[in-house]
N, C-alpha and C. Protein backbone atom coordinates (compact mmCIF):
# COMPACT_ATOMS: atom_id res chain seq x y z
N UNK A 1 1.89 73.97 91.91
CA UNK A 1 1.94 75.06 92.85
C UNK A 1 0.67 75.11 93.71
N UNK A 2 -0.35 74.78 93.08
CA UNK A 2 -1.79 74.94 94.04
C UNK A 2 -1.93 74.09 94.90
N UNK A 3 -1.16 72.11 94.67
CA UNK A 3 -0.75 71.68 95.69
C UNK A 3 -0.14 71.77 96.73
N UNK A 4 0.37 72.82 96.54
CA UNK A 4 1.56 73.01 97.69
C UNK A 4 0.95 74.29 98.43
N UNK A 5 -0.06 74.69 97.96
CA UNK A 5 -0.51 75.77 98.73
C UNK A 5 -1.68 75.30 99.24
N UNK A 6 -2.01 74.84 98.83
CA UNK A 6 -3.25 73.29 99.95
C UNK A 6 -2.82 73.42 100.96
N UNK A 7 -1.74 72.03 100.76
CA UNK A 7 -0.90 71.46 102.20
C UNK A 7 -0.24 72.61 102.79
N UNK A 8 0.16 73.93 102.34
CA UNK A 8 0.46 74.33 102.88
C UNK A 8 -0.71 75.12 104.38
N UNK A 9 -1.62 75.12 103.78
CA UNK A 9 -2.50 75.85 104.37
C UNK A 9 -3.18 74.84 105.12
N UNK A 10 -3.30 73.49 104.92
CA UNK A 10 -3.82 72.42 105.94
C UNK A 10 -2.38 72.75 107.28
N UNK A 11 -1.29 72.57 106.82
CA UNK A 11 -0.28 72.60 107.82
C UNK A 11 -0.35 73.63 108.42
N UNK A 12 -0.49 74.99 108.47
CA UNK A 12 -0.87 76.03 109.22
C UNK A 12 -2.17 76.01 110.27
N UNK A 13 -3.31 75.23 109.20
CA UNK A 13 -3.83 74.91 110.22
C UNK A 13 -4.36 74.24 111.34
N UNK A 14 -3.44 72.63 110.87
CA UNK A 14 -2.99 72.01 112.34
C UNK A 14 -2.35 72.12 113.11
N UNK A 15 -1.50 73.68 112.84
CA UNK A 15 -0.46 73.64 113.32
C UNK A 15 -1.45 74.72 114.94
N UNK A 16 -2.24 75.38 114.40
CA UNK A 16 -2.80 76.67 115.49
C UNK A 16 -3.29 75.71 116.87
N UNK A 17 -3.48 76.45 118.18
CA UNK A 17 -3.82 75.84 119.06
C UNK A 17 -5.26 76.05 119.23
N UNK A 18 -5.91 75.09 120.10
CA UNK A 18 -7.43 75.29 120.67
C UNK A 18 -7.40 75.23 122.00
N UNK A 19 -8.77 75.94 122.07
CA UNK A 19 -8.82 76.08 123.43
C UNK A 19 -7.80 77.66 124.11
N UNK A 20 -8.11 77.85 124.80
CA UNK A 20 -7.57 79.45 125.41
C UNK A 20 -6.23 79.20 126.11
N UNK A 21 -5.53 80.28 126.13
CA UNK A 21 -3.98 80.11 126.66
C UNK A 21 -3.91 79.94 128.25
N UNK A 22 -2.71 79.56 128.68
CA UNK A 22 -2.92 78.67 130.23
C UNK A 22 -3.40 80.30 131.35
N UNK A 23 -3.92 79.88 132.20
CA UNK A 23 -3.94 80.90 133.38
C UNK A 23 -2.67 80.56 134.20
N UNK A 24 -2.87 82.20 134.96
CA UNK A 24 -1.75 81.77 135.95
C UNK A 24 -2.01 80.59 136.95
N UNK A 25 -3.77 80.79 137.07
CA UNK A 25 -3.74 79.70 137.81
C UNK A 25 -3.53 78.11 137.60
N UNK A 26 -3.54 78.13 136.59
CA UNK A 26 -3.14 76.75 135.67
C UNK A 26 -1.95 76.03 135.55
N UNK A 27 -0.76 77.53 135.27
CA UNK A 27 0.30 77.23 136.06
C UNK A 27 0.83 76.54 136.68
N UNK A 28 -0.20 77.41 137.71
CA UNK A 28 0.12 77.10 139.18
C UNK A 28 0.12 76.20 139.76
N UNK A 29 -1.44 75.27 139.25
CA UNK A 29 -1.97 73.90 139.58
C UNK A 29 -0.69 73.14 138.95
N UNK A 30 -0.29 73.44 137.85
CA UNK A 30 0.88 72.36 136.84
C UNK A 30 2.25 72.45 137.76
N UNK A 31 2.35 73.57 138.18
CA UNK A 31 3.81 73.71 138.84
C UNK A 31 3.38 72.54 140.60
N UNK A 32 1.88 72.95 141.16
CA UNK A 32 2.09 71.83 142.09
C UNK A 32 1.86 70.34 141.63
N UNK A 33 1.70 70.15 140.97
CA UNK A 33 1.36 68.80 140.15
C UNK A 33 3.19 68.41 140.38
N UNK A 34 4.15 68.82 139.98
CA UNK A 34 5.30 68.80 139.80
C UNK A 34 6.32 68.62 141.55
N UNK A 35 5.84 69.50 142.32
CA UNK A 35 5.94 69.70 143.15
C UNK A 35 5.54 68.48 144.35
N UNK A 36 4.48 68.37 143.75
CA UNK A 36 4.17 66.86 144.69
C UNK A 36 4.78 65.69 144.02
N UNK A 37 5.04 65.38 142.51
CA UNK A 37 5.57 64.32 141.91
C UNK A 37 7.22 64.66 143.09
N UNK A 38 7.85 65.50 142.79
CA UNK A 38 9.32 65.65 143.46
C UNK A 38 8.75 65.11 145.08
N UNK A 39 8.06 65.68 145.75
CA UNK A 39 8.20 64.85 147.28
C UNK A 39 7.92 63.43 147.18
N UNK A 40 7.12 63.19 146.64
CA UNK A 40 6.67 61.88 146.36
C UNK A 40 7.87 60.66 146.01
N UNK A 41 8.81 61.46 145.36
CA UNK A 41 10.07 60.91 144.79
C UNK A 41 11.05 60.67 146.36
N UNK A 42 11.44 61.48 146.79
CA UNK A 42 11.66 61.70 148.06
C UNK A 42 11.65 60.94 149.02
N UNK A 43 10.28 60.65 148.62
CA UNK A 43 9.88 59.45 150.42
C UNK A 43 9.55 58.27 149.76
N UNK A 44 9.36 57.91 148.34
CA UNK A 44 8.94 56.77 147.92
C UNK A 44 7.37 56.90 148.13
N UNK A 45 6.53 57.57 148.08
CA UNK A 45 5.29 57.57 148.48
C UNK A 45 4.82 57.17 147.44
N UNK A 46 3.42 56.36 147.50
CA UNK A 46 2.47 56.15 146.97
C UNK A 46 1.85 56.75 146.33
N UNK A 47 2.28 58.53 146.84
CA UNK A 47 0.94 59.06 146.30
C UNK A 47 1.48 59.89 145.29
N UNK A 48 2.96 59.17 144.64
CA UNK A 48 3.09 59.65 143.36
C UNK A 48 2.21 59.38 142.33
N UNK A 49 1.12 58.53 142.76
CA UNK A 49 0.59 58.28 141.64
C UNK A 49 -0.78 59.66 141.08
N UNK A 50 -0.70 60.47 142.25
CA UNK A 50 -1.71 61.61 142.38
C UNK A 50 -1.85 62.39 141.40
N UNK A 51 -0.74 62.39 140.78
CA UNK A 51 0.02 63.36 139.68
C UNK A 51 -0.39 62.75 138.06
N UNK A 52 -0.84 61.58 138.16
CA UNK A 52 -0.95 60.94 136.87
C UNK A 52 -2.23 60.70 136.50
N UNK A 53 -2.85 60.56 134.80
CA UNK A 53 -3.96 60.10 134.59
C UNK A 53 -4.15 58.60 134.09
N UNK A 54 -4.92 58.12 134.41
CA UNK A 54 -4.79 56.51 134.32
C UNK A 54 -4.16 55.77 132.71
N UNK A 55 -4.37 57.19 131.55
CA UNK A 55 -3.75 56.31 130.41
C UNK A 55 -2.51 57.26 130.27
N UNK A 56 -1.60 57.17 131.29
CA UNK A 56 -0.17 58.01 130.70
C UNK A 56 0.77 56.87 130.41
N UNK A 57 1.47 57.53 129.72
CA UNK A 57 2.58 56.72 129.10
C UNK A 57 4.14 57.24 129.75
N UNK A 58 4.93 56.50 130.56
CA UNK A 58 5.64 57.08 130.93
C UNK A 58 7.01 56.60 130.20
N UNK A 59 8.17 57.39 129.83
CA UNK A 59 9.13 56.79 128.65
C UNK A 59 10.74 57.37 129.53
N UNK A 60 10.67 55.77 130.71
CA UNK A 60 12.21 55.95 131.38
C UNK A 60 13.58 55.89 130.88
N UNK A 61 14.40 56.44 130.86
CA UNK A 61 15.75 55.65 130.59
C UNK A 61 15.94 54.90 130.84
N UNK A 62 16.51 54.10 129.48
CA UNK A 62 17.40 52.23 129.24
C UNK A 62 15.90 51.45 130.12
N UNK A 63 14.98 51.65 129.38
CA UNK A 63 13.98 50.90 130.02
C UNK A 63 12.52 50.78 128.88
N UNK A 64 11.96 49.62 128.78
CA UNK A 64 10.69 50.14 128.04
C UNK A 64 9.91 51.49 128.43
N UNK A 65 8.39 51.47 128.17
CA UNK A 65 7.72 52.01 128.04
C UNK A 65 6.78 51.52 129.00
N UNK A 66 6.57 52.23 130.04
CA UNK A 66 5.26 52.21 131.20
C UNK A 66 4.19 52.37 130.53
N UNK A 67 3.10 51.73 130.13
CA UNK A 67 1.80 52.38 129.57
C UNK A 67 0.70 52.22 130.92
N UNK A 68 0.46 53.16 131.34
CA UNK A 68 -0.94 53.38 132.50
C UNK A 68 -0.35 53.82 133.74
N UNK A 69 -0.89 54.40 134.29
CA UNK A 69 -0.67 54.70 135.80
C UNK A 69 -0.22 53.25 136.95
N UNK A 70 -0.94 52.28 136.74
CA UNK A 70 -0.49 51.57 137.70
C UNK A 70 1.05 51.04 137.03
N UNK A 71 1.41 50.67 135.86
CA UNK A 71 2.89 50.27 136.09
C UNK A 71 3.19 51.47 136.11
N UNK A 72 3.05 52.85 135.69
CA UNK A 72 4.00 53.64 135.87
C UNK A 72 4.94 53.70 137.44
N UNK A 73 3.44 54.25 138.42
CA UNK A 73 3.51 54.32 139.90
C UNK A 73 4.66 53.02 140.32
N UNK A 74 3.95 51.69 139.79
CA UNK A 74 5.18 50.35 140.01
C UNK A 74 6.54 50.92 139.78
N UNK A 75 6.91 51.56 138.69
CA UNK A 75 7.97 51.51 138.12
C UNK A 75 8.89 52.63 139.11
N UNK A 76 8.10 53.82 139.53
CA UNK A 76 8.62 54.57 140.42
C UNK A 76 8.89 54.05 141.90
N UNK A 77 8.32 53.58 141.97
CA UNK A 77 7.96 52.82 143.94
C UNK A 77 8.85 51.78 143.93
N UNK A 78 9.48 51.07 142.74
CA UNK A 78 10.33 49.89 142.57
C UNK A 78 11.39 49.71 143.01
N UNK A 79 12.29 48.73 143.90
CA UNK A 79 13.00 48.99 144.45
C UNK A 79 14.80 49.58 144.07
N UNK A 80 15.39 50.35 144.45
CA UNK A 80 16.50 51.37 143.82
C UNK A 80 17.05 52.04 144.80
N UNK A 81 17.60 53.30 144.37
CA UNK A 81 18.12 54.28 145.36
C UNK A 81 17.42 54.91 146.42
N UNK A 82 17.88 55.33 147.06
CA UNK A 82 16.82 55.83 148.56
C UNK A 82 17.62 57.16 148.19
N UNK A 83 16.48 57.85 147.81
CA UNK A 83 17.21 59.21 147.94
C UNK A 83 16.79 60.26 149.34
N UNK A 84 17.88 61.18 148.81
CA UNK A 84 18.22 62.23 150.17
C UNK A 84 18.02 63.13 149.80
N UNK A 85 17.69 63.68 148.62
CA UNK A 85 16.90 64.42 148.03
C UNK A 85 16.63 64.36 146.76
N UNK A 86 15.68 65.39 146.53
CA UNK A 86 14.91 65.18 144.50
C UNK A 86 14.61 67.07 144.24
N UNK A 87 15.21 67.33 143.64
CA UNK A 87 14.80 68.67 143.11
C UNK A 87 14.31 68.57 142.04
N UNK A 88 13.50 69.16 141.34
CA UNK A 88 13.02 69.54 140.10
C UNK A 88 12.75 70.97 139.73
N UNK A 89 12.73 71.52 138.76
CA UNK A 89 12.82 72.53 138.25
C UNK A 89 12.27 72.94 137.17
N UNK A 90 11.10 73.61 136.73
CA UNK A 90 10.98 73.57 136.04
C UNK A 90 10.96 75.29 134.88
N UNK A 91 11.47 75.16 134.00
CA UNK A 91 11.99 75.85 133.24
C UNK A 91 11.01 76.67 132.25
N UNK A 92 10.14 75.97 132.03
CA UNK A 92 8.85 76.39 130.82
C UNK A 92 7.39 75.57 131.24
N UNK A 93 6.62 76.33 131.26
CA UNK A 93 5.19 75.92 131.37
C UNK A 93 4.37 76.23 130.35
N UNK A 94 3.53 75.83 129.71
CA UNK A 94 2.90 76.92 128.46
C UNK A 94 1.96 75.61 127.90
N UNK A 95 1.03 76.05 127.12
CA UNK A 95 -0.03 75.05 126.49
C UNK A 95 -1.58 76.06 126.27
N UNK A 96 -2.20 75.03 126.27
CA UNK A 96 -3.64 75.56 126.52
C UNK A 96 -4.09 75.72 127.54
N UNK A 97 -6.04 75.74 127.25
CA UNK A 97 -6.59 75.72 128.53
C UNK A 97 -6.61 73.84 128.60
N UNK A 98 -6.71 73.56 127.81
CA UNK A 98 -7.13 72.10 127.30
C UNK A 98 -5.39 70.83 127.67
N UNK A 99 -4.08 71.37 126.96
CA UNK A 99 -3.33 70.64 127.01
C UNK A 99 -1.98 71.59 127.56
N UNK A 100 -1.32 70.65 128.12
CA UNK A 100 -0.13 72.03 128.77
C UNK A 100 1.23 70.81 128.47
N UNK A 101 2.49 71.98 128.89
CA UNK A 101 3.74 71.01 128.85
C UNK A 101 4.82 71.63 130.10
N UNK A 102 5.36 71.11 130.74
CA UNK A 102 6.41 71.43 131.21
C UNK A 102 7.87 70.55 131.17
N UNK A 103 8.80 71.74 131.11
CA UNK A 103 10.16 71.43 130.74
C UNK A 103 11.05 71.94 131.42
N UNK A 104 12.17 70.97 132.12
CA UNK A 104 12.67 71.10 133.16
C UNK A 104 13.88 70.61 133.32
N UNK A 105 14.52 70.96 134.64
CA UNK A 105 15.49 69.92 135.05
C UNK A 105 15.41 69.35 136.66
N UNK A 106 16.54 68.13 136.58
CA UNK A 106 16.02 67.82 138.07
C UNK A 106 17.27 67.36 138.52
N UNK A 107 17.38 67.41 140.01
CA UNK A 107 18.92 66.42 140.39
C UNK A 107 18.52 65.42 141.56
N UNK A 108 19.29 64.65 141.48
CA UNK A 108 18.67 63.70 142.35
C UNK A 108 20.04 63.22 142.93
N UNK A 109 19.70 63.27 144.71
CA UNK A 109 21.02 62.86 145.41
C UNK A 109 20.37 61.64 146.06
N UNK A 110 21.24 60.41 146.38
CA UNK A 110 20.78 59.28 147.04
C UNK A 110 21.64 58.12 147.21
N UNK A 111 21.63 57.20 147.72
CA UNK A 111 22.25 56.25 147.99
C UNK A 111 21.95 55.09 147.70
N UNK A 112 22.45 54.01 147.29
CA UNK A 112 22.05 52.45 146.63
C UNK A 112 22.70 51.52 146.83
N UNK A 113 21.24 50.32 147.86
CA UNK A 113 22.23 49.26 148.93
C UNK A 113 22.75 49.75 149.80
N UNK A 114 22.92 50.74 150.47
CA UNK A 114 23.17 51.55 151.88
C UNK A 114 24.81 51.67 152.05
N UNK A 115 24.93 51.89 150.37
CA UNK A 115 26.63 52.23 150.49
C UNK A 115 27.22 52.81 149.38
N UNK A 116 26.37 52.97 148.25
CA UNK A 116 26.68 53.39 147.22
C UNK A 116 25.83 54.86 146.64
N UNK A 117 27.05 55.98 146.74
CA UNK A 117 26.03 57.30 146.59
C UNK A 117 25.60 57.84 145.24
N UNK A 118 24.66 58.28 144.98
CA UNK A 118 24.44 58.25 143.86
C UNK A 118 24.11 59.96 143.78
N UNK A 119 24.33 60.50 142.55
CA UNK A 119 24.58 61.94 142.45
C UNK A 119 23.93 62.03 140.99
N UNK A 120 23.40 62.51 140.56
CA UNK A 120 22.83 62.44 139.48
C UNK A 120 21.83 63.72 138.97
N UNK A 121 21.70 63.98 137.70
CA UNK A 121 21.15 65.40 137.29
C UNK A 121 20.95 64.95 135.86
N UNK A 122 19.34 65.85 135.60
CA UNK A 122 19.01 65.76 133.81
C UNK A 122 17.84 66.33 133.61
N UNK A 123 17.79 65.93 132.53
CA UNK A 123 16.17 67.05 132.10
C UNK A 123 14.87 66.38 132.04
N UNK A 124 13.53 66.87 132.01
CA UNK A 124 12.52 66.12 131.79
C UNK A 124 11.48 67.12 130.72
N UNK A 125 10.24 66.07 130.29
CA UNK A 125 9.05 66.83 129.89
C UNK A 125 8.19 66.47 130.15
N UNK A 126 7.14 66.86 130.41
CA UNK A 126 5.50 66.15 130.97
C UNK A 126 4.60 66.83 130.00
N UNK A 127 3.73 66.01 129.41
CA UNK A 127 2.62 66.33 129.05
C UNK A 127 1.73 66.22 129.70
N UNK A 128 0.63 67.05 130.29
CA UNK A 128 -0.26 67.52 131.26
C UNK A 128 -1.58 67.37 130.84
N UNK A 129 -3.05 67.23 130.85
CA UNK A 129 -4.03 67.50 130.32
C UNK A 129 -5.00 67.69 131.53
N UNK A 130 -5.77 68.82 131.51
CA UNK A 130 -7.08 69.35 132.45
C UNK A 130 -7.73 68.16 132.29
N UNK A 131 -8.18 67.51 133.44
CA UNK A 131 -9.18 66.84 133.72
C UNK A 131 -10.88 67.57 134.57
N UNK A 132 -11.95 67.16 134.80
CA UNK A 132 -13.31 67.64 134.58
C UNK A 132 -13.13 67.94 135.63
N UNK A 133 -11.89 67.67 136.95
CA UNK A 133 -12.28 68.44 138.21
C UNK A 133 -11.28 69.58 138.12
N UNK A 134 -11.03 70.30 136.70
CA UNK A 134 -9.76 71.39 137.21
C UNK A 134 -8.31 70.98 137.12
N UNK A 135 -8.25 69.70 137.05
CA UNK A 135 -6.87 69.33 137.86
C UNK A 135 -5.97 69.30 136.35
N UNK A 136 -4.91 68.98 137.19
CA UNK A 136 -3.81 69.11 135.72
C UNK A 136 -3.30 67.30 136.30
N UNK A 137 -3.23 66.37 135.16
CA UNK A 137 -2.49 65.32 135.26
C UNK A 137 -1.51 64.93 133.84
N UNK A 138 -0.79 64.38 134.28
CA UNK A 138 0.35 63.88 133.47
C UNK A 138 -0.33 62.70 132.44
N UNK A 139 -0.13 63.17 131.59
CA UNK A 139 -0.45 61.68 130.38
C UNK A 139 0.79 61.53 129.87
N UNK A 140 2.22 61.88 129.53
CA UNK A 140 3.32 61.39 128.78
C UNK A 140 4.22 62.25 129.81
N UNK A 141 5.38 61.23 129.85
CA UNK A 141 6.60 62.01 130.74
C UNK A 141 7.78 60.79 130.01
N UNK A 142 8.84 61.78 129.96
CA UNK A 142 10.26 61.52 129.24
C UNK A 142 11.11 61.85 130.34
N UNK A 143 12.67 61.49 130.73
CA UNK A 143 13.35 62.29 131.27
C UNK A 143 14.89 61.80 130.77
N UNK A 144 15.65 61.78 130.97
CA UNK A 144 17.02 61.30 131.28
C UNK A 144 18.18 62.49 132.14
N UNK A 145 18.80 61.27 131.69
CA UNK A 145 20.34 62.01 132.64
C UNK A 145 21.06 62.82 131.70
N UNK A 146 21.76 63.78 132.45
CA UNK A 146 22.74 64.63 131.43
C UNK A 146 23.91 64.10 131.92
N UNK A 147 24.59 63.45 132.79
CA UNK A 147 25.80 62.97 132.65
C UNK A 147 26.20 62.40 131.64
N UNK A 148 27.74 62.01 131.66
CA UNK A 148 27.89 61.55 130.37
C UNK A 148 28.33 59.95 130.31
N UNK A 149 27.82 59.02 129.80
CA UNK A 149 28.26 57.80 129.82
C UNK A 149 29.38 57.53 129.79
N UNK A 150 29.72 56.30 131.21
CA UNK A 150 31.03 56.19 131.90
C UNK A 150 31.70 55.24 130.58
N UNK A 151 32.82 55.29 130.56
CA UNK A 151 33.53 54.88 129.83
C UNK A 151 34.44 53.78 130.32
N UNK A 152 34.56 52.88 130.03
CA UNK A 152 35.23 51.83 130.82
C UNK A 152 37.18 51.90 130.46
């Protein structure tokens, strides 16, 4: 029994957070962090990479694992659908002052090979971390589709 009230009490207390709860302005910075990843998506820009910190790990559907900003950015900028638009949405923001998360959804309308339309919608998560100028960048991002696999 005294073992279990150990671990229990180690697990409580890895479980608590550090560091102070997010500001609004923190938010705020996280919600444009998000905001520019979606235009960026949009036009194919480069400067999706603005949004990221050089060791993120990005984890695409039916695809390995991006480790760093430069393949990530590759992997986004790569050639695919031309979309006509990118919404994102995000649903929950919350973390520290130190680490944050957002959880979301997104739809994405576009076209592929200049004849094939593509319609598409699903969820994502980003893990965020304050960097020394203030800023909020992405170190881990997940997403997929909520459609449902076509069936032949």
């Amino acid at each position: 029994m005294k073992n279990l009230l150990i671990l229990l009490l180690f697990t409580v207390a890895g479980c608590q957070q550090s560091g102070s709860p997010l500001t609004q302005a923190d938010k705020d910075a996280i919600q444009k962090n998000i905001d520019g990843f979606a235009q960026a998506v949009s036009t194919k820009s480069p400067d999706i990479g603005n949004g990221y910190a050089e060791d993120v790990v990005s984890l695409p559907p039916n695809e390995e694992a991006n480790v760093g900003k430069e393949k990530t950015v590759e992997f986004h900028l790569s050639p695919g659908p031309k979309a006509s638009s990118f919404t994102v949405t995000s649903e929950e923001i919350e973390g520290t002052s130190e680490l944050a998360y957002s959880r979301g959804t997104w739809i994405f309308k576009g076209v592929l090979n200049d004849s094939i339309d593509i319609n598409d919608n699903g969820k994502y998560l980003v893990l965020l971390k304050k960097q020394p100028d203030d800023s909020w960048k992405v170190i881990r991002e997940i997403w997929n589709t909520s459609l449902p696999l076509a069936t032949p």
